[in-house]
PDB file of N, CA and C in Angstrom:
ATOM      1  N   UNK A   1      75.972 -28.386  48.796  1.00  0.00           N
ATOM      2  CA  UNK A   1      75.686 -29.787  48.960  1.00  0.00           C
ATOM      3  C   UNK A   1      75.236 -30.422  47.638  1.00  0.00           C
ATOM      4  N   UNK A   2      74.639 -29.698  46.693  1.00  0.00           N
ATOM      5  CA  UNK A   2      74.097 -29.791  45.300  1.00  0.00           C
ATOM      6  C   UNK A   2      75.452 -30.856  44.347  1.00  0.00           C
ATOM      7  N   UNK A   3      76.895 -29.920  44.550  1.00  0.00           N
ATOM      8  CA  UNK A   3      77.566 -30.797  44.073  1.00  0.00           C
ATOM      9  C   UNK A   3      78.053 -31.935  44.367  1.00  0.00           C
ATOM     10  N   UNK A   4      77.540 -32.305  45.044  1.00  0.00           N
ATOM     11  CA  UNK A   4      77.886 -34.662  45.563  1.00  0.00           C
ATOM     12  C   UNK A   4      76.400 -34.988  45.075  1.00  0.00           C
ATOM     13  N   UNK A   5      75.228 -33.968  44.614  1.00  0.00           N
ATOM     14  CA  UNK A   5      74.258 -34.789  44.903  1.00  0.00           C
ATOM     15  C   UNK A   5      74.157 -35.895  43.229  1.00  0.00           C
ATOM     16  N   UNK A   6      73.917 -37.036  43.400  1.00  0.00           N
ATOM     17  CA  UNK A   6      73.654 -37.755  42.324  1.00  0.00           C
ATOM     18  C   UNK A   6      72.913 -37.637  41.062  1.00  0.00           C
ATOM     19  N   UNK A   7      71.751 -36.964  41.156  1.00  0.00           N
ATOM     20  CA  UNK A   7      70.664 -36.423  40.504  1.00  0.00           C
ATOM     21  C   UNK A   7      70.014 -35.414  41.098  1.00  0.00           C
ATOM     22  N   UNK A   8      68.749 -34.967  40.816  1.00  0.00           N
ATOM     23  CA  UNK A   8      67.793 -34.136  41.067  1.00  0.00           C
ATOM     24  C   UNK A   8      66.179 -34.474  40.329  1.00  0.00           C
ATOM     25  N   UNK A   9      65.120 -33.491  40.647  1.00  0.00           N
ATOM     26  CA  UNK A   9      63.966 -33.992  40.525  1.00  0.00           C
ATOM     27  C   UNK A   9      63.683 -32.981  40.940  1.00  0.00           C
ATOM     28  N   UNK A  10      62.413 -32.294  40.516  1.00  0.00           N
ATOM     29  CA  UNK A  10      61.799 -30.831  41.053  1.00  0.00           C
ATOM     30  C   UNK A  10      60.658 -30.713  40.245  1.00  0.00           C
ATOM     31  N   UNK A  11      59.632 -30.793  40.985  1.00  0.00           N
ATOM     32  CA  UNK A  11      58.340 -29.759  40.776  1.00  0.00           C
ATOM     33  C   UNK A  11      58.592 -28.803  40.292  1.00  0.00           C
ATOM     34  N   UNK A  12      57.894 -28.116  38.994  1.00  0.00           N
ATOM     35  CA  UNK A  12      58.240 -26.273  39.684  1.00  0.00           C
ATOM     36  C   UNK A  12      57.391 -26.024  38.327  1.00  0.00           C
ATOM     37  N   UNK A  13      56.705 -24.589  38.251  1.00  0.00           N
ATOM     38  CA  UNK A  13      55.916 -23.607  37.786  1.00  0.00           C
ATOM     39  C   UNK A  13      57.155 -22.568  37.049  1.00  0.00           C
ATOM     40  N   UNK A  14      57.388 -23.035  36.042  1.00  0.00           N
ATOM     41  CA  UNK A  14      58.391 -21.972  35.183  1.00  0.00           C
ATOM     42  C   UNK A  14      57.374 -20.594  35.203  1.00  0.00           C
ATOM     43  N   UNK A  15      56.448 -20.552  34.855  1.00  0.00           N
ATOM     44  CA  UNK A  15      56.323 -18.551  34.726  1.00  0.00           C
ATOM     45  C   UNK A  15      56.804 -18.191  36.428  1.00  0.00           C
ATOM     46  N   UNK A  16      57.059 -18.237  37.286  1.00  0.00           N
ATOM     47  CA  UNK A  16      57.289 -18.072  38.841  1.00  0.00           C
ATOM     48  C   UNK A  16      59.135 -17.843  38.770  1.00  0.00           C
ATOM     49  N   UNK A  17      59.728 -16.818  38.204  1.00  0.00           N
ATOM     50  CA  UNK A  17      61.121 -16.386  37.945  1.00  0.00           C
ATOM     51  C   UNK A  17      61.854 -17.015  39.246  1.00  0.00           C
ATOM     52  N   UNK A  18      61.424 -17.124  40.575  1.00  0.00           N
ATOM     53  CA  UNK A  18      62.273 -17.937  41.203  1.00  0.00           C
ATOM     54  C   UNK A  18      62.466 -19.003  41.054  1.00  0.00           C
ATOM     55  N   UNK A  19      61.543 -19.832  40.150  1.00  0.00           N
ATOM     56  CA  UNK A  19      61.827 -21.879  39.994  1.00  0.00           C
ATOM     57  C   UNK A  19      62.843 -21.243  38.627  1.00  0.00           C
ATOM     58  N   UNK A  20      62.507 -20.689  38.237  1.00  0.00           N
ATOM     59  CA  UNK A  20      63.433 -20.863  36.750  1.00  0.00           C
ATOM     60  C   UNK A  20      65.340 -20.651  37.460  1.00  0.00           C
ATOM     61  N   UNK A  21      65.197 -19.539  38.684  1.00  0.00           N
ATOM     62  CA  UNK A  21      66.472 -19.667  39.371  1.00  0.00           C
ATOM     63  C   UNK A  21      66.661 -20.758  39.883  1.00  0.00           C
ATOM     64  N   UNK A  22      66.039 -21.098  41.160  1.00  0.00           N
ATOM     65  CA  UNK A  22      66.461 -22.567  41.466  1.00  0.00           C
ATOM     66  C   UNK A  22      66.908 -23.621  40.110  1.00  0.00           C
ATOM     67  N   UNK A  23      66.465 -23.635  39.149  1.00  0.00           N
ATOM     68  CA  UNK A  23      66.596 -25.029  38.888  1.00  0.00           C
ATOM     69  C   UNK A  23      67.855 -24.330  38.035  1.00  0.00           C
ATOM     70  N   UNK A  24      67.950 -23.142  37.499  1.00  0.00           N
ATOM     71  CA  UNK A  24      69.458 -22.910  36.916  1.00  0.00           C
ATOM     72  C   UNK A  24      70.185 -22.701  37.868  1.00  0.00           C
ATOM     73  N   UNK A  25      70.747 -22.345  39.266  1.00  0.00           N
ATOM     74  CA  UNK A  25      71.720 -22.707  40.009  1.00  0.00           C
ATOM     75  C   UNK A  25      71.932 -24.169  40.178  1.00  0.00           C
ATOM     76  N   UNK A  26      70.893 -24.940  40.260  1.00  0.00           N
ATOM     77  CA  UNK A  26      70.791 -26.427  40.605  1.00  0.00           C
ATOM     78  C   UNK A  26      71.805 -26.883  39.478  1.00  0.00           C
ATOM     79  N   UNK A  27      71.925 -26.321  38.276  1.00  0.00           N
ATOM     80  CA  UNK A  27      72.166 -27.069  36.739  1.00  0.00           C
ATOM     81  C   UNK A  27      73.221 -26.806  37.084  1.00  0.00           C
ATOM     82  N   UNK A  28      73.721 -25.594  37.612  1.00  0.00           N
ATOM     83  CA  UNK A  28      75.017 -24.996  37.327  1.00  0.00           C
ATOM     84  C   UNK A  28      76.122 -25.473  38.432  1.00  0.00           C
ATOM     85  N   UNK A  29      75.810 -26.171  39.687  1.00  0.00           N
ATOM     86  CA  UNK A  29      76.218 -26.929  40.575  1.00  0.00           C
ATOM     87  C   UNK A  29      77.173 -28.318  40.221  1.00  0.00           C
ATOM     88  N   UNK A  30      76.232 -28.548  39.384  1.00  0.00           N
ATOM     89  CA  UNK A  30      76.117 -30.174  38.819  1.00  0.00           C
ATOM     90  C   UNK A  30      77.402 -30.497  37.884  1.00  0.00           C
ATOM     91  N   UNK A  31      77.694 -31.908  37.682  1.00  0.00           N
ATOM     92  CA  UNK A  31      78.143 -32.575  36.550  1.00  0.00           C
ATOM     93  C   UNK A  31      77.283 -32.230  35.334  1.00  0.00           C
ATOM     94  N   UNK A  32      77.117 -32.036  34.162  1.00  0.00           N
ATOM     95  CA  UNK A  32      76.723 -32.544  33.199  1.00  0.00           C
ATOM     96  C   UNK A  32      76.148 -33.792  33.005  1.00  0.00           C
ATOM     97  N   UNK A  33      77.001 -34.911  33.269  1.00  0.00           N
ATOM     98  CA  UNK A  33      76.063 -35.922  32.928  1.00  0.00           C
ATOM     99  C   UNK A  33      75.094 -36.698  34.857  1.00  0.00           C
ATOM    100  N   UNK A  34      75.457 -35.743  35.219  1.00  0.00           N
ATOM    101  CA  UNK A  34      74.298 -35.972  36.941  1.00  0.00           C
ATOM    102  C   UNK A  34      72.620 -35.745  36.114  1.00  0.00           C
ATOM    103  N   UNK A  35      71.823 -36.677  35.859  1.00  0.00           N
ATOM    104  CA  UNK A  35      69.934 -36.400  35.749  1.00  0.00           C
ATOM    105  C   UNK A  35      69.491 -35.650  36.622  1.00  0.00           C
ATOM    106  N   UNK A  36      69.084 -34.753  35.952  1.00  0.00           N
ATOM    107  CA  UNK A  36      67.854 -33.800  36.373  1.00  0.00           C
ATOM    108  C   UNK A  36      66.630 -34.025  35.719  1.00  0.00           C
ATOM    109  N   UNK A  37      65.452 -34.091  36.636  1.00  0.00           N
ATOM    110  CA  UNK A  37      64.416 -34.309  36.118  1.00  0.00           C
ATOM    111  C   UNK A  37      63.734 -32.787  36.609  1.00  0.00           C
ATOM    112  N   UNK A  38      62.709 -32.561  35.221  1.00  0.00           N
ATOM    113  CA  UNK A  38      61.766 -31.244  36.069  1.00  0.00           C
ATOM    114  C   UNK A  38      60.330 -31.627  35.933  1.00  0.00           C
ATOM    115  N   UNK A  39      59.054 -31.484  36.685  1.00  0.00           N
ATOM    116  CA  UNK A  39      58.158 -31.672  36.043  1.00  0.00           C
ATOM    117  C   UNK A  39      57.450 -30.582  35.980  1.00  0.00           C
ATOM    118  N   UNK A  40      56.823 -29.617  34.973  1.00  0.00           N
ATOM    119  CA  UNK A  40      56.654 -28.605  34.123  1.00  0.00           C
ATOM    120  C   UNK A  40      54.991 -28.673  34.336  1.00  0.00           C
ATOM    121  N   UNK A  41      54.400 -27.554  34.210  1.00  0.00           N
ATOM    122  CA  UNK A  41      53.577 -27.481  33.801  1.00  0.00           C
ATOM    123  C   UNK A  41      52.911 -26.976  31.843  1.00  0.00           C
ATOM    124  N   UNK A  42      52.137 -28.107  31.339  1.00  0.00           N
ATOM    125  CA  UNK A  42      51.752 -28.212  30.483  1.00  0.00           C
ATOM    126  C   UNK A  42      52.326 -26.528  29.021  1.00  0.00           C
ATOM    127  N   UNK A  43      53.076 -26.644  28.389  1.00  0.00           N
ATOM    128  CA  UNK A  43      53.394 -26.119  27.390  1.00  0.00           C
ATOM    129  C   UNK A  43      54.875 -24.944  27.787  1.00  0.00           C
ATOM    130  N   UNK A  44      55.453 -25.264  29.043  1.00  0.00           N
ATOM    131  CA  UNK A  44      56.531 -24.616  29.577  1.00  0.00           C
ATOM    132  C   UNK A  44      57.856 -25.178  28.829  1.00  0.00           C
ATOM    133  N   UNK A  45      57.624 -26.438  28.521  1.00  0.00           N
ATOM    134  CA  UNK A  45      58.814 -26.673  27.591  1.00  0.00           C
ATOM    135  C   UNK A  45      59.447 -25.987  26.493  1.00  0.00           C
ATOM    136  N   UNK A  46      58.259 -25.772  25.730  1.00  0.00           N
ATOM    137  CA  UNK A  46      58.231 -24.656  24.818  1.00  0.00           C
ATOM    138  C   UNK A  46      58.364 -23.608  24.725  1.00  0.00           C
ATOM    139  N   UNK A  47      57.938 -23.188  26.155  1.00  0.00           N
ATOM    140  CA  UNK A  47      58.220 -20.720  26.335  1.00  0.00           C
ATOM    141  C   UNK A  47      59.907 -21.557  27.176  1.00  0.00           C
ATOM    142  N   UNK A  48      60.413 -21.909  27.727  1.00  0.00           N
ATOM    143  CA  UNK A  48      61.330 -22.140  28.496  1.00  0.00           C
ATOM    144  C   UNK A  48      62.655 -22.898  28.052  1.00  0.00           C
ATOM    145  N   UNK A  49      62.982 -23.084  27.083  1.00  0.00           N
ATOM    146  CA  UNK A  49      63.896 -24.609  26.320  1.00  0.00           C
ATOM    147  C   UNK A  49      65.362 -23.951  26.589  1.00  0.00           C
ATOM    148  N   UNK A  50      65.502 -22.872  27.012  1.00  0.00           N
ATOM    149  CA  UNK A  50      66.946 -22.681  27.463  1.00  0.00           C
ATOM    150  C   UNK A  50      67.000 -22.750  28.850  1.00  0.00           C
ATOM    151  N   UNK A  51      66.053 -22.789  30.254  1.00  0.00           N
ATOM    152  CA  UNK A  51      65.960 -23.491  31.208  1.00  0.00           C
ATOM    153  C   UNK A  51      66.245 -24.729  31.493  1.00  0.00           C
ATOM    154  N   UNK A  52      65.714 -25.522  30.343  1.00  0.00           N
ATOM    155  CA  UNK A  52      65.275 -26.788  30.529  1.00  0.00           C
ATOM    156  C   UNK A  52      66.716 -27.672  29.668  1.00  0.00           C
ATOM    157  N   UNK A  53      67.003 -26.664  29.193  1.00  0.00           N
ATOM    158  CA  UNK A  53      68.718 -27.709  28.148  1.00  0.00           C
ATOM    159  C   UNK A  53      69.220 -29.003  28.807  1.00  0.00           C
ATOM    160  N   UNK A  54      69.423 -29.526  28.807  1.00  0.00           N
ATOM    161  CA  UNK A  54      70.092 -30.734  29.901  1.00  0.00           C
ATOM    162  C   UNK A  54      69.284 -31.111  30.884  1.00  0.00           C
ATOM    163  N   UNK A  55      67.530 -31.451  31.063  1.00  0.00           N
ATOM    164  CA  UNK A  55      67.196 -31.524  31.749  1.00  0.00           C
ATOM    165  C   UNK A  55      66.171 -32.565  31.078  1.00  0.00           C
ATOM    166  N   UNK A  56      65.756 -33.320  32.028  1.00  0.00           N
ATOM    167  CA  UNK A  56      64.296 -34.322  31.546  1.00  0.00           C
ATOM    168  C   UNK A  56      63.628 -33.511  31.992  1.00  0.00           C
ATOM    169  N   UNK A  57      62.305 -33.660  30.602  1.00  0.00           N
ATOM    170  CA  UNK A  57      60.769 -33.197  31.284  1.00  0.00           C
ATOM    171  C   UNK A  57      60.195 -33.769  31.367  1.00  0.00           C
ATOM    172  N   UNK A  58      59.305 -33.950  32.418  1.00  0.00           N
ATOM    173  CA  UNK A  58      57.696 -34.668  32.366  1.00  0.00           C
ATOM    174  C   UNK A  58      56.746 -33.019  32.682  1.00  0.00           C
ATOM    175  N   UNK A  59      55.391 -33.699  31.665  1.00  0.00           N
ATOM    176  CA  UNK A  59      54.473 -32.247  32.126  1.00  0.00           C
ATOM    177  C   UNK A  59      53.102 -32.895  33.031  1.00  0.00           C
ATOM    178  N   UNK A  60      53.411 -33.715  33.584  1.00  0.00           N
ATOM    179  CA  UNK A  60      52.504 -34.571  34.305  1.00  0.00           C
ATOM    180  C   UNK A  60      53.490 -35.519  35.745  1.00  0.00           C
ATOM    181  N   UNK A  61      53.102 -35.451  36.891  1.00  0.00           N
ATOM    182  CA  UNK A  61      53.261 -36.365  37.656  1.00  0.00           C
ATOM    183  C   UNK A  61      54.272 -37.738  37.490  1.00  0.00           C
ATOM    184  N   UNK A  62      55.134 -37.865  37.445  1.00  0.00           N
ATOM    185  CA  UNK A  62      55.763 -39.538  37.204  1.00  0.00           C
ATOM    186  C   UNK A  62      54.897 -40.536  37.450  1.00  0.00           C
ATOM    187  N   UNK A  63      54.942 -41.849  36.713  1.00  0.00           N
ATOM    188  CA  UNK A  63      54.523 -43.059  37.418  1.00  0.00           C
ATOM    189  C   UNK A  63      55.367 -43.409  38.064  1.00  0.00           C
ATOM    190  N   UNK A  64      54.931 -44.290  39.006  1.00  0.00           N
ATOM    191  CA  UNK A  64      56.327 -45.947  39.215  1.00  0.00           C
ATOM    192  C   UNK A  64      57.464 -45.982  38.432  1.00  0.00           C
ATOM    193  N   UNK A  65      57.106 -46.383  37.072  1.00  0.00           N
ATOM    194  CA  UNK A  65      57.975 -46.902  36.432  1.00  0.00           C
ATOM    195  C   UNK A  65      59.170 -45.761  35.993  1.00  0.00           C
ATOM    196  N   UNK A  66      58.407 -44.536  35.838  1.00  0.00           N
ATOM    197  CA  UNK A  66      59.464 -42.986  35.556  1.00  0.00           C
ATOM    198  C   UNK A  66      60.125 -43.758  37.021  1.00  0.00           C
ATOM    199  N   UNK A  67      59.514 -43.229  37.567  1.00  0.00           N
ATOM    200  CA  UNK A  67      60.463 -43.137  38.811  1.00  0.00           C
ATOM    201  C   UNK A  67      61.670 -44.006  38.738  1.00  0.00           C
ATOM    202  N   UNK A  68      61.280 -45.224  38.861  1.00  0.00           N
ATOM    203  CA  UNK A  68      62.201 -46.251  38.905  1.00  0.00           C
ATOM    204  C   UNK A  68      63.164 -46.382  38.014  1.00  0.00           C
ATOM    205  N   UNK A  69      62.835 -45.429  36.804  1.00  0.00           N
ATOM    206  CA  UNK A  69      63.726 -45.577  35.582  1.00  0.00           C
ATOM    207  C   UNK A  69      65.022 -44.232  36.022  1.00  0.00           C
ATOM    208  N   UNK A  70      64.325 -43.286  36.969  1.00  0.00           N
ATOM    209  CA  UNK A  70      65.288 -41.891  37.646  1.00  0.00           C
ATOM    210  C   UNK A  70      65.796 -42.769  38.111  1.00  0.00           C
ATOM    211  N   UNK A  71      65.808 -43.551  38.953  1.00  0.00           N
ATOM    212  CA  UNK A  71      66.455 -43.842  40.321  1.00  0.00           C
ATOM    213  C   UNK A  71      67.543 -44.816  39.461  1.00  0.00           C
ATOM    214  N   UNK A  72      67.338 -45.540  38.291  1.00  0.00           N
ATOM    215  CA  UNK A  72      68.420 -46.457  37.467  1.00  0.00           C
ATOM    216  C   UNK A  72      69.619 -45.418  37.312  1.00  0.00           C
ATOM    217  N   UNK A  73      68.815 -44.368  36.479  1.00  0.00           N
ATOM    218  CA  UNK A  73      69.644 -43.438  35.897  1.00  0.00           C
ATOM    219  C   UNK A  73      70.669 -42.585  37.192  1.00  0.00           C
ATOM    220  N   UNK A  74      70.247 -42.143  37.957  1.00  0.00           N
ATOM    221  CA  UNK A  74      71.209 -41.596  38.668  1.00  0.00           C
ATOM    222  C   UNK A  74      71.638 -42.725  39.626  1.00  0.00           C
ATOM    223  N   UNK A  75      71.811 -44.128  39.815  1.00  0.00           N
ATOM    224  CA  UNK A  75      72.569 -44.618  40.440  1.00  0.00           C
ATOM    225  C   UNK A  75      73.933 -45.151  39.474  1.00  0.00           C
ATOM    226  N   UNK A  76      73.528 -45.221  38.283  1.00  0.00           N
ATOM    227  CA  UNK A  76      74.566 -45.286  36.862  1.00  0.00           C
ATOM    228  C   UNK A  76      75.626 -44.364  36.996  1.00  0.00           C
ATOM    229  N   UNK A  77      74.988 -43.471  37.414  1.00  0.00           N
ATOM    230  CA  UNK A  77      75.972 -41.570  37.201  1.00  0.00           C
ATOM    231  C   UNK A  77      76.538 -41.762  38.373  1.00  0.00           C
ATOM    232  N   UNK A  78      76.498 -41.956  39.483  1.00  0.00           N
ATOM    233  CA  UNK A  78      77.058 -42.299  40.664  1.00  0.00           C
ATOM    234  C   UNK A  78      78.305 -43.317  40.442  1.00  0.00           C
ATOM    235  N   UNK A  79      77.245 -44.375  40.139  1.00  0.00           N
ATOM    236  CA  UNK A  79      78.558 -45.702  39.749  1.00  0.00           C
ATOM    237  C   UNK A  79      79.924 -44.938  38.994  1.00  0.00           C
ATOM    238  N   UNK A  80      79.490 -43.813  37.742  1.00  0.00           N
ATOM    239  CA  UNK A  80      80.359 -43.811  36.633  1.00  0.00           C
ATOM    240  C   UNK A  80      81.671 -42.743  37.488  1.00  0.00           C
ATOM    241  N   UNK A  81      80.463 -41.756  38.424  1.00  0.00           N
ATOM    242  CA  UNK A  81      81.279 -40.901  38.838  1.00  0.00           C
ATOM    243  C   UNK A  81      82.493 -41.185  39.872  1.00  0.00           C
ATOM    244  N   UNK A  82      81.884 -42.427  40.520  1.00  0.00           N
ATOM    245  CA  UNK A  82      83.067 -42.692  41.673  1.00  0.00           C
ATOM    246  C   UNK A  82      83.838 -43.688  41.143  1.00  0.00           C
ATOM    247  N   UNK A  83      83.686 -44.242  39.529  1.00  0.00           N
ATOM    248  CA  UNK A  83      84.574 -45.182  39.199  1.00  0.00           C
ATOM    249  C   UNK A  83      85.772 -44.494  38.817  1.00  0.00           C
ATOM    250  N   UNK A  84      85.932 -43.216  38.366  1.00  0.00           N
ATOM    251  CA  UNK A  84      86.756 -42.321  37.854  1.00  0.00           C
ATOM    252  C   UNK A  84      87.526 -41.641  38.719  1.00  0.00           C
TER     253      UNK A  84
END
């Protein structure tokens, strides 16, 4: 179902070897240009950057405005994908 989905967004605890699976099957499902967002805990970007390749990080919670700026971004990728 992963591949129709528009984007993604996920919590997850990289030292925990099953989020690091989930979110690389999730990647590997996908378009390339479909947004993925992850939000990380504090300095995982750094032990993890081949997880995270093609992916937004936040290491904190979204605001509103993140949010609203995901929800731009993957309705764009949608638009682009079904214009093609």
């Amino acid at each position: 179902m992963s591949e129709s989905a528009p984007g993604g967004s996920f919590q997850l605890d990289l030292d925990r070897p099953q989020h690091r699976v989930i979110l690389k099957r999730y990647q590997e499902s996908l378009d390339v240009d479909v947004p993925v967002v992850a939000v990380v805990q504090p300095g995982q970007e750094e032990r993890y950057p081949e997880v995270l390749r093609n992916v937004q990080v936040w290491s904190e919670a979204p605001t509103i405005a993140e949010l609203d700026g995901l929800a731009a971004l993957v309705e764009s990728a949608d638009e682009l994908r079904h214009a093609g």
